[in-house]
PDB file of N, CA and C in Angstrom:
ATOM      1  N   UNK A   1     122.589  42.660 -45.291  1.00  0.00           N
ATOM      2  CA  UNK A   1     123.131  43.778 -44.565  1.00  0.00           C
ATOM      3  C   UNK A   1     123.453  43.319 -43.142  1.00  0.00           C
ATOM      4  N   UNK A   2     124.479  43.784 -42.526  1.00  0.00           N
ATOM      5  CA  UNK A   2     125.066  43.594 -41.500  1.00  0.00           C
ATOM      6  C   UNK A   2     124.587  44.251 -40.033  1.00  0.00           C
ATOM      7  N   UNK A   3     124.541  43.725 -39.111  1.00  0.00           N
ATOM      8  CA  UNK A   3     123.993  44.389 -37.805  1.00  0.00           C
ATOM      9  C   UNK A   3     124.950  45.095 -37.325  1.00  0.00           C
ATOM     10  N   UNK A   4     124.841  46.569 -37.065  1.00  0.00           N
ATOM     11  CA  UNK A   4     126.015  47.386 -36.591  1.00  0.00           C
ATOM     12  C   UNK A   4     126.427  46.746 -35.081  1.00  0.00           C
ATOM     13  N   UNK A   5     125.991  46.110 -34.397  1.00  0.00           N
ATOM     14  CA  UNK A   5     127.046  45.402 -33.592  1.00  0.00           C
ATOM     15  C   UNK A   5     127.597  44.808 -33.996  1.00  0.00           C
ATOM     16  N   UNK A   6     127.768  44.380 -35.323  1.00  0.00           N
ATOM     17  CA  UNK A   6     128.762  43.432 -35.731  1.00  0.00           C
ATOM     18  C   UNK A   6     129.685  44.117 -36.413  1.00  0.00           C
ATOM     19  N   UNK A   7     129.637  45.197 -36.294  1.00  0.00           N
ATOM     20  CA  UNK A   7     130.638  46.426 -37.165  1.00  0.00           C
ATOM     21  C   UNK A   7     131.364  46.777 -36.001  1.00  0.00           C
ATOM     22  N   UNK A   8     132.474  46.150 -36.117  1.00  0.00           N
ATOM     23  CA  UNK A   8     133.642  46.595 -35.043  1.00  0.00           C
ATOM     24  C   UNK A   8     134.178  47.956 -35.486  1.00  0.00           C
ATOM     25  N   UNK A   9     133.667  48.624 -36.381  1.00  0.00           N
ATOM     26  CA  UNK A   9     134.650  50.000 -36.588  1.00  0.00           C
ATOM     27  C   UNK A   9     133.618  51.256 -36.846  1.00  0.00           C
ATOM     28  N   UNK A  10     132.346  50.349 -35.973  1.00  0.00           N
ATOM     29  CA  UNK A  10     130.916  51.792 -35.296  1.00  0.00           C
ATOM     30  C   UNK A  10     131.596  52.177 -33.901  1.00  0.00           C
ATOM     31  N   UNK A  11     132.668  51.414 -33.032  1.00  0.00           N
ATOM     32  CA  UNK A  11     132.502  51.682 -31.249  1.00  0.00           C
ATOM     33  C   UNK A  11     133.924  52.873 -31.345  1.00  0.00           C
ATOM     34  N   UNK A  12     133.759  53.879 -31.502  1.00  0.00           N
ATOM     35  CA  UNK A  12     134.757  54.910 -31.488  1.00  0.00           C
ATOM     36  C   UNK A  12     134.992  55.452 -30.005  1.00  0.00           C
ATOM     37  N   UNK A  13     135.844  55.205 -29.444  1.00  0.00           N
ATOM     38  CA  UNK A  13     135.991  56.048 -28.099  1.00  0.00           C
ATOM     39  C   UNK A  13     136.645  57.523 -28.513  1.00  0.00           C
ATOM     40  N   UNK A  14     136.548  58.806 -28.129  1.00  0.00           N
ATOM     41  CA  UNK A  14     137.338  60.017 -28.049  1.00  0.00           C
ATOM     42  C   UNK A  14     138.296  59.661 -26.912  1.00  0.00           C
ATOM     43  N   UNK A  15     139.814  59.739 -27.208  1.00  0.00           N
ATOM     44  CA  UNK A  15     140.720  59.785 -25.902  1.00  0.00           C
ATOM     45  C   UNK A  15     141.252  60.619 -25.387  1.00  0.00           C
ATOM     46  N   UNK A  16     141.233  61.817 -26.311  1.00  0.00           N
ATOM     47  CA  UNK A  16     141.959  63.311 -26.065  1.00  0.00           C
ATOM     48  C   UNK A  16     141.850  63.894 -26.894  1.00  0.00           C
ATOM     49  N   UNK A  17     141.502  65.123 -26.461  1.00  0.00           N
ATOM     50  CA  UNK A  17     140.864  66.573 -27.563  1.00  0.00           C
ATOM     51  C   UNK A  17     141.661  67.672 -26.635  1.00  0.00           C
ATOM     52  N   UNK A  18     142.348  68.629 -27.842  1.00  0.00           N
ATOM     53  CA  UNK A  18     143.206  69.623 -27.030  1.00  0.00           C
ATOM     54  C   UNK A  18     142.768  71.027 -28.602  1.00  0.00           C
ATOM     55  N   UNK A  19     142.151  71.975 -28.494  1.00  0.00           N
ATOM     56  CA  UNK A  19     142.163  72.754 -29.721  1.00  0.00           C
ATOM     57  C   UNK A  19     141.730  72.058 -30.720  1.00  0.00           C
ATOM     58  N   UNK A  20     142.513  72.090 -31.778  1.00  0.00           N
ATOM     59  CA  UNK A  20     142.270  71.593 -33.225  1.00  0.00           C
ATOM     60  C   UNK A  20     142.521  70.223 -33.249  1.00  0.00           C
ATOM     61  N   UNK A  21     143.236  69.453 -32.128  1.00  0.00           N
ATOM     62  CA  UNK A  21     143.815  67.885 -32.081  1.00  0.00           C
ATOM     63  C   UNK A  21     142.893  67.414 -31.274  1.00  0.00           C
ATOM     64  N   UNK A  22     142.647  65.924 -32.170  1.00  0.00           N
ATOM     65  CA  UNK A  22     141.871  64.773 -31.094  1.00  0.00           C
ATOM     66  C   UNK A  22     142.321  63.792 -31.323  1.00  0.00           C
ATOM     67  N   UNK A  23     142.463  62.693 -30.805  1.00  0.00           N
ATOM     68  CA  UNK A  23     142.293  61.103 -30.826  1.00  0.00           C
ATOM     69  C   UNK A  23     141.630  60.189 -30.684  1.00  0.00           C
ATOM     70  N   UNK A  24     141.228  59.448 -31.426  1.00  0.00           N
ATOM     71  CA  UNK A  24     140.045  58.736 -30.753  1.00  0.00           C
ATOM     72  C   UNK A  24     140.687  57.009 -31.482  1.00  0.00           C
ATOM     73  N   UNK A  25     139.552  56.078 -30.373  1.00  0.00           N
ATOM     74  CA  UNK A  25     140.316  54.649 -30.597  1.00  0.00           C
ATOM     75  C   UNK A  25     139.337  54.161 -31.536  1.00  0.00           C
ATOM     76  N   UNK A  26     139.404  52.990 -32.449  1.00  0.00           N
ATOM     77  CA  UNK A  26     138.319  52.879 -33.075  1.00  0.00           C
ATOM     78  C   UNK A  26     138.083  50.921 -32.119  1.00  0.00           C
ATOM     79  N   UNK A  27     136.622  50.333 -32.528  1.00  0.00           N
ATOM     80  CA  UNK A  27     136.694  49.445 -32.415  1.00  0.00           C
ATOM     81  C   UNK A  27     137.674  48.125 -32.507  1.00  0.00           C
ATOM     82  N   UNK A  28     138.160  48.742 -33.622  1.00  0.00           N
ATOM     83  CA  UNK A  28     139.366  47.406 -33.997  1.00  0.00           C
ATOM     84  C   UNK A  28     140.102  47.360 -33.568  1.00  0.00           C
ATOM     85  N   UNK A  29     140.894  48.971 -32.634  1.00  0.00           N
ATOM     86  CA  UNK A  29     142.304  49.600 -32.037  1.00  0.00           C
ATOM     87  C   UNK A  29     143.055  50.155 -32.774  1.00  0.00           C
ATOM     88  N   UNK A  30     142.511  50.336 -33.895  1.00  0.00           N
ATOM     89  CA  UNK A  30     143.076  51.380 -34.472  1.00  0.00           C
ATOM     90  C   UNK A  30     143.079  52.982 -33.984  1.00  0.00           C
ATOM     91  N   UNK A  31     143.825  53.717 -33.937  1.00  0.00           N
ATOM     92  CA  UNK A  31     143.839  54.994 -33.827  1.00  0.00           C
ATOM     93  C   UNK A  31     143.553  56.272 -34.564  1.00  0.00           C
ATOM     94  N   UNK A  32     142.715  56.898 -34.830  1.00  0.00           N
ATOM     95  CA  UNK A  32     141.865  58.362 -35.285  1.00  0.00           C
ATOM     96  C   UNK A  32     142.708  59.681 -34.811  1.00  0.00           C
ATOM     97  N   UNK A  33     143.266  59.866 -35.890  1.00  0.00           N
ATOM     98  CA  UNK A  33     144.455  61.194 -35.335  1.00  0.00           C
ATOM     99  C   UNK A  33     143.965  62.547 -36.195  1.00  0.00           C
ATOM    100  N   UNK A  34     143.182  63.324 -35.717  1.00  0.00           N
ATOM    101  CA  UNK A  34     142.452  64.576 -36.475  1.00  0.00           C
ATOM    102  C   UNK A  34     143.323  65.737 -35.585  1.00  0.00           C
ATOM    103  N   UNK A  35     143.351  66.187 -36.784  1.00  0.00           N
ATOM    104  CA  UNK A  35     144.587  67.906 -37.382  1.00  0.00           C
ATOM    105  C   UNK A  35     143.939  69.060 -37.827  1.00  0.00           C
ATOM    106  N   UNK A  36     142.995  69.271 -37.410  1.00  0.00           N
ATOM    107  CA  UNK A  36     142.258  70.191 -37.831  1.00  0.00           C
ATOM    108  C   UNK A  36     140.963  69.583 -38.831  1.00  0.00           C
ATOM    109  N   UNK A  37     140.942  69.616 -40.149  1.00  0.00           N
ATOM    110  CA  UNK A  37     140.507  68.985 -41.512  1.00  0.00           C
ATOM    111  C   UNK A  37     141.361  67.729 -41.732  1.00  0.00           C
ATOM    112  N   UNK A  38     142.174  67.197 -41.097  1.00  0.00           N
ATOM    113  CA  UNK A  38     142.984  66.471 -41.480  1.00  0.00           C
ATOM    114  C   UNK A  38     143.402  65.254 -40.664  1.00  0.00           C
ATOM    115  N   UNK A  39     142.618  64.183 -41.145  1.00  0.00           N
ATOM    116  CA  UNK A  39     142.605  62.920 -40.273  1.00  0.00           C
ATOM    117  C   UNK A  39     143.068  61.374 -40.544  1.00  0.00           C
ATOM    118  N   UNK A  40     144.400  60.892 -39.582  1.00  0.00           N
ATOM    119  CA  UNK A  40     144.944  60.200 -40.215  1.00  0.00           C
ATOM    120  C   UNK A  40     144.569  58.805 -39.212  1.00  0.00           C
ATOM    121  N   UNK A  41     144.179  57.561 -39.646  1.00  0.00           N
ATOM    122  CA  UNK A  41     143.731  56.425 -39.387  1.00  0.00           C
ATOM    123  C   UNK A  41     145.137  55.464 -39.158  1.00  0.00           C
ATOM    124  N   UNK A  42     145.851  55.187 -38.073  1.00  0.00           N
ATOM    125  CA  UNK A  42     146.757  54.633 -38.253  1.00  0.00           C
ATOM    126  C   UNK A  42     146.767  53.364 -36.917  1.00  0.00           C
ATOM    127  N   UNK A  43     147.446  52.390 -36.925  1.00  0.00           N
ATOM    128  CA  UNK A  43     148.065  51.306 -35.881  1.00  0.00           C
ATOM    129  C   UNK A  43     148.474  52.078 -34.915  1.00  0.00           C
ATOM    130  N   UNK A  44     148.354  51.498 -33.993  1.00  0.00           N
ATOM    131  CA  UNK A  44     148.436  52.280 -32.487  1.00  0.00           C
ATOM    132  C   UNK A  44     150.475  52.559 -32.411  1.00  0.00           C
ATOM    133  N   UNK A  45     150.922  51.495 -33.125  1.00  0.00           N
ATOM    134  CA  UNK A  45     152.357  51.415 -32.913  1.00  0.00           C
ATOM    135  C   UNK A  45     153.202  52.621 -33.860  1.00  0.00           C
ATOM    136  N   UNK A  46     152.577  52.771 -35.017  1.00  0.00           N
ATOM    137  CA  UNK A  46     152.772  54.022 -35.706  1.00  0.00           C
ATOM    138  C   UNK A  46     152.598  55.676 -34.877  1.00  0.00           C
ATOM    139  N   UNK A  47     151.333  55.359 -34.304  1.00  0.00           N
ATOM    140  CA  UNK A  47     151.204  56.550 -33.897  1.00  0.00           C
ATOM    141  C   UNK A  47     152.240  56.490 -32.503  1.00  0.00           C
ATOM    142  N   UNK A  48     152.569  55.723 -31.666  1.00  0.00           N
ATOM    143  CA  UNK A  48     153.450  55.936 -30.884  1.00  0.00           C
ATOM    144  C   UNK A  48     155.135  56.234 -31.544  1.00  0.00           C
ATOM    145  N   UNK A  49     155.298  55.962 -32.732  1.00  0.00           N
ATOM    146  CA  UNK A  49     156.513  56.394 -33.672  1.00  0.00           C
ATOM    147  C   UNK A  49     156.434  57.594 -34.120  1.00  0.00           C
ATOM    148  N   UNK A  50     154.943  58.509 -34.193  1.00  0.00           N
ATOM    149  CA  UNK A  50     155.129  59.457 -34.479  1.00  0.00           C
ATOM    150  C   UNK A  50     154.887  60.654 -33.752  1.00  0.00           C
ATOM    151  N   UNK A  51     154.338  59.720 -32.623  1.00  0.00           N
ATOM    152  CA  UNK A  51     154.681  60.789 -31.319  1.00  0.00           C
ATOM    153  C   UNK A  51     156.295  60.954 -30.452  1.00  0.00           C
ATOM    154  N   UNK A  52     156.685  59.574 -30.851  1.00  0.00           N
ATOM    155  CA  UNK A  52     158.321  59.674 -30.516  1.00  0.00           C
ATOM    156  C   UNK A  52     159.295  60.601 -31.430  1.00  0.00           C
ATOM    157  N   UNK A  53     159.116  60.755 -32.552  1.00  0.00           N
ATOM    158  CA  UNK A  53     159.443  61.356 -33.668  1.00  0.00           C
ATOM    159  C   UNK A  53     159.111  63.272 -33.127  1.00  0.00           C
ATOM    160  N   UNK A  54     157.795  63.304 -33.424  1.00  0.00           N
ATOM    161  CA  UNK A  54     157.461  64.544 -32.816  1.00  0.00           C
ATOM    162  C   UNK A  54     158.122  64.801 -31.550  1.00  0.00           C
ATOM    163  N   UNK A  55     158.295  64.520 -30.792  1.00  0.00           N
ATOM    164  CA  UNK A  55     158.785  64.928 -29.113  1.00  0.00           C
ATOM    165  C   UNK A  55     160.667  65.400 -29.553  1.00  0.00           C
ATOM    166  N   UNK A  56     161.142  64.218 -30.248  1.00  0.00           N
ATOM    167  CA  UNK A  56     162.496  64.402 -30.579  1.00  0.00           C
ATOM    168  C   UNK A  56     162.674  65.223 -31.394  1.00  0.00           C
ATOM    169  N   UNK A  57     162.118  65.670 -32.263  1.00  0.00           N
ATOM    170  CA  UNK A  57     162.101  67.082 -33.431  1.00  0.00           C
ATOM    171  C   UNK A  57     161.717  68.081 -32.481  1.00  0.00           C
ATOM    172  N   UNK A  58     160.724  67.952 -31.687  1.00  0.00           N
ATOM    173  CA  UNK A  58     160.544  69.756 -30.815  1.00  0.00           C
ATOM    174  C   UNK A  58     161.851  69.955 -29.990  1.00  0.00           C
ATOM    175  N   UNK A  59     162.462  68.532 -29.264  1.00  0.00           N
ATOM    176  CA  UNK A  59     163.527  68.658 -28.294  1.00  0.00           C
ATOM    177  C   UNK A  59     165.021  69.567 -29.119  1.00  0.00           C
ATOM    178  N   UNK A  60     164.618  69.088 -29.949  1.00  0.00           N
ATOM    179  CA  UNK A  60     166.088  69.229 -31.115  1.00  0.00           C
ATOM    180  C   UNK A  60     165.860  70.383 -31.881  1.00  0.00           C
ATOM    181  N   UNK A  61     164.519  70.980 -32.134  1.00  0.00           N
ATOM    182  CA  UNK A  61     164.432  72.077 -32.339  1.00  0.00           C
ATOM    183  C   UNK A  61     164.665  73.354 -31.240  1.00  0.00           C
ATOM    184  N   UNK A  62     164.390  73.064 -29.892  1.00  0.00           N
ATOM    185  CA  UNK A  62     164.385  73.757 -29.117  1.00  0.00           C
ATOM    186  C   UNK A  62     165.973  74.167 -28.332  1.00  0.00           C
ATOM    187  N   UNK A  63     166.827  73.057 -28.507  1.00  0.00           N
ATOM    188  CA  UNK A  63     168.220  72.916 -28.311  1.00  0.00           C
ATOM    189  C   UNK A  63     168.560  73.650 -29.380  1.00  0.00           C
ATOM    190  N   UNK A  64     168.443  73.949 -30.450  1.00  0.00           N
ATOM    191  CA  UNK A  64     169.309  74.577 -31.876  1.00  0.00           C
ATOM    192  C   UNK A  64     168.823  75.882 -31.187  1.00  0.00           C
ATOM    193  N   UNK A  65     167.969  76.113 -31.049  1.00  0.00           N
ATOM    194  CA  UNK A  65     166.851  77.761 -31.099  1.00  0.00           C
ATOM    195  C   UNK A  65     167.815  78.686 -29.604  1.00  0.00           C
ATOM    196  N   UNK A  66     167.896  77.783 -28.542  1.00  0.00           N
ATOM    197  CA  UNK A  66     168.585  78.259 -27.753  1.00  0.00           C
ATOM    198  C   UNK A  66     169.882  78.146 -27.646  1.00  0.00           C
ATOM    199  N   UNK A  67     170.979  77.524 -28.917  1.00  0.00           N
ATOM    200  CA  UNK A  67     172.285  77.567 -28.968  1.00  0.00           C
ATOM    201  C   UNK A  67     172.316  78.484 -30.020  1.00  0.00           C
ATOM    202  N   UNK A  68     171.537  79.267 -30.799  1.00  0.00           N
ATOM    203  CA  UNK A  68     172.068  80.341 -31.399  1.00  0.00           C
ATOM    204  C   UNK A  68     171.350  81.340 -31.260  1.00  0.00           C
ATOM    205  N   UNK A  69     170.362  81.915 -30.267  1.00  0.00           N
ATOM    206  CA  UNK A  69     169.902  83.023 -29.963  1.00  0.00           C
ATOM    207  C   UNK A  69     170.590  83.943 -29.656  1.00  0.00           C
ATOM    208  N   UNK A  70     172.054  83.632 -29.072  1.00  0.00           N
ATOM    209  CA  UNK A  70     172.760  84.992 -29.176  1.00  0.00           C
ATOM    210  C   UNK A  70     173.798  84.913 -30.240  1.00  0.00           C
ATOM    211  N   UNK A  71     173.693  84.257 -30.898  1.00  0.00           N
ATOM    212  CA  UNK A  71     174.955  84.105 -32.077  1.00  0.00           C
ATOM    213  C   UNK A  71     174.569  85.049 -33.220  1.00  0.00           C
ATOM    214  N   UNK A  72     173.093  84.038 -33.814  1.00  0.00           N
ATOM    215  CA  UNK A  72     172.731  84.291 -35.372  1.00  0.00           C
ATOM    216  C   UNK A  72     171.124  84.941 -34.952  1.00  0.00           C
ATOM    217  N   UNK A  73     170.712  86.220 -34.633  1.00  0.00           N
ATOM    218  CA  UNK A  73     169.399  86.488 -34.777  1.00  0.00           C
ATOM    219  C   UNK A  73     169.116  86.311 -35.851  1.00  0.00           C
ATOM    220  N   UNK A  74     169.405  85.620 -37.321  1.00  0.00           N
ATOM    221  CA  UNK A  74     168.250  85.758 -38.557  1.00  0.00           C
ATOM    222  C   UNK A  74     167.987  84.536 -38.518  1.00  0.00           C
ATOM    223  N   UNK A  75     169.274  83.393 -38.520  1.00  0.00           N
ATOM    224  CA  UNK A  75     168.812  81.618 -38.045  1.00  0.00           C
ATOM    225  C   UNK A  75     168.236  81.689 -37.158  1.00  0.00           C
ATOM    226  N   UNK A  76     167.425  82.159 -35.884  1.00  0.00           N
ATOM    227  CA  UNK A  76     166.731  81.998 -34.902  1.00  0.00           C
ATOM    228  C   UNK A  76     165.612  82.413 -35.935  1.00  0.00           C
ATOM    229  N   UNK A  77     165.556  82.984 -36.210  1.00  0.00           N
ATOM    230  CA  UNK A  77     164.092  83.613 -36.882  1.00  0.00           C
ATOM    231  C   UNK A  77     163.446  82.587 -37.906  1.00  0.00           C
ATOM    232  N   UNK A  78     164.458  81.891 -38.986  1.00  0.00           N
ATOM    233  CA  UNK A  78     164.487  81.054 -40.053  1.00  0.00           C
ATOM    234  C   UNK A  78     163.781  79.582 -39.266  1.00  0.00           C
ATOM    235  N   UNK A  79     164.054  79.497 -38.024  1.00  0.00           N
ATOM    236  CA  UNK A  79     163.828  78.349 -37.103  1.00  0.00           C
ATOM    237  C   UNK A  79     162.841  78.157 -36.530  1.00  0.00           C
ATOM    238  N   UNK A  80     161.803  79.623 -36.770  1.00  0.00           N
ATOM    239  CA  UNK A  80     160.871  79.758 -36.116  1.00  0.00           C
ATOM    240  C   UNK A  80     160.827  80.246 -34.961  1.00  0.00           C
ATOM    241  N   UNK A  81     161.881  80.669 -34.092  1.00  0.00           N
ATOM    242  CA  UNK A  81     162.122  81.509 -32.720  1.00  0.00           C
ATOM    243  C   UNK A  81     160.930  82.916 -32.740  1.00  0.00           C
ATOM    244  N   UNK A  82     160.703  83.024 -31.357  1.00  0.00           N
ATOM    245  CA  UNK A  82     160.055  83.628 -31.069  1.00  0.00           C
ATOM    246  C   UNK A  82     160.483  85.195 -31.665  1.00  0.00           C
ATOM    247  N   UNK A  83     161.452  85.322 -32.395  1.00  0.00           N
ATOM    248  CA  UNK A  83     161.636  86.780 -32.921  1.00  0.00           C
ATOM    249  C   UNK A  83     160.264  87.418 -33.494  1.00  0.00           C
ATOM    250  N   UNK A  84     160.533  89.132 -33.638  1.00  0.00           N
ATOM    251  CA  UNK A  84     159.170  89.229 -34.223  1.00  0.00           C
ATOM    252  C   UNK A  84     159.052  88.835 -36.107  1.00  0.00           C
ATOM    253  N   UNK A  85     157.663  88.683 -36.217  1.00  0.00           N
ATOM    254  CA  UNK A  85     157.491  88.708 -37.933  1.00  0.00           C
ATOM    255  C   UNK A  85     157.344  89.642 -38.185  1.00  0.00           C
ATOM    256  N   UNK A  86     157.456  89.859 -39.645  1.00  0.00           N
ATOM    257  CA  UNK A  86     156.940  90.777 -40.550  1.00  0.00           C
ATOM    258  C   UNK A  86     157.857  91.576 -41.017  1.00  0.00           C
ATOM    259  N   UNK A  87     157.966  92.694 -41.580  1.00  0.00           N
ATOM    260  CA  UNK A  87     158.812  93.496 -42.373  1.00  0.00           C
ATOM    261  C   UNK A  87     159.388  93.944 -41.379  1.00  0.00           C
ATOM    262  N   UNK A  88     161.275  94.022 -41.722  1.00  0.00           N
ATOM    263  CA  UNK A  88     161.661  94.871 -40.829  1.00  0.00           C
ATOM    264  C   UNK A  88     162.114  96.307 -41.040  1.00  0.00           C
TER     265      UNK A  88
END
């Protein structure tokens, strides 16, 4: 059996906790990406692809949402716009 100092993937740092999201680094440098119940173990370079990814989908969502708010109120809604829910 192995001495947990010699277990590079016991030294977990937390780097950011916001609500239901955290990050944490692991010994090796790998990255700890928790979603609630839902935690994804990835290369630090991935997760910077999918934070680039994410940023460009909210930007591009947020450009569509405000080029048809006065056009199409039901595509604003379909888009997730702040319209109200529920039965109308």
């Amino acid at each position: 059996m192995s001495d947990k100092s010699d277990n590079h993937h016991s030294d977990i740092i937390r780097l950011a906790e916001r609500d239901a999201v955290a990050a944490d680094m692991c010994g090796c440098g790998a990255l700890q990406v928790h979603l609630g119940e839902l935690s994804l173990r990835l290369p630090a370079e991935a997760v910077a692809n999918l934070a680039r990814t994410l940023s460009a989908e909210l930007a591009r969502r947020q450009t569509l949402l405000a080029s048809r708010a006065n056009t199409d109120p039901q595509t604003t809604r379909r888009l997730g716009g702040e319209a109200p829910r529920g039965k109308a």
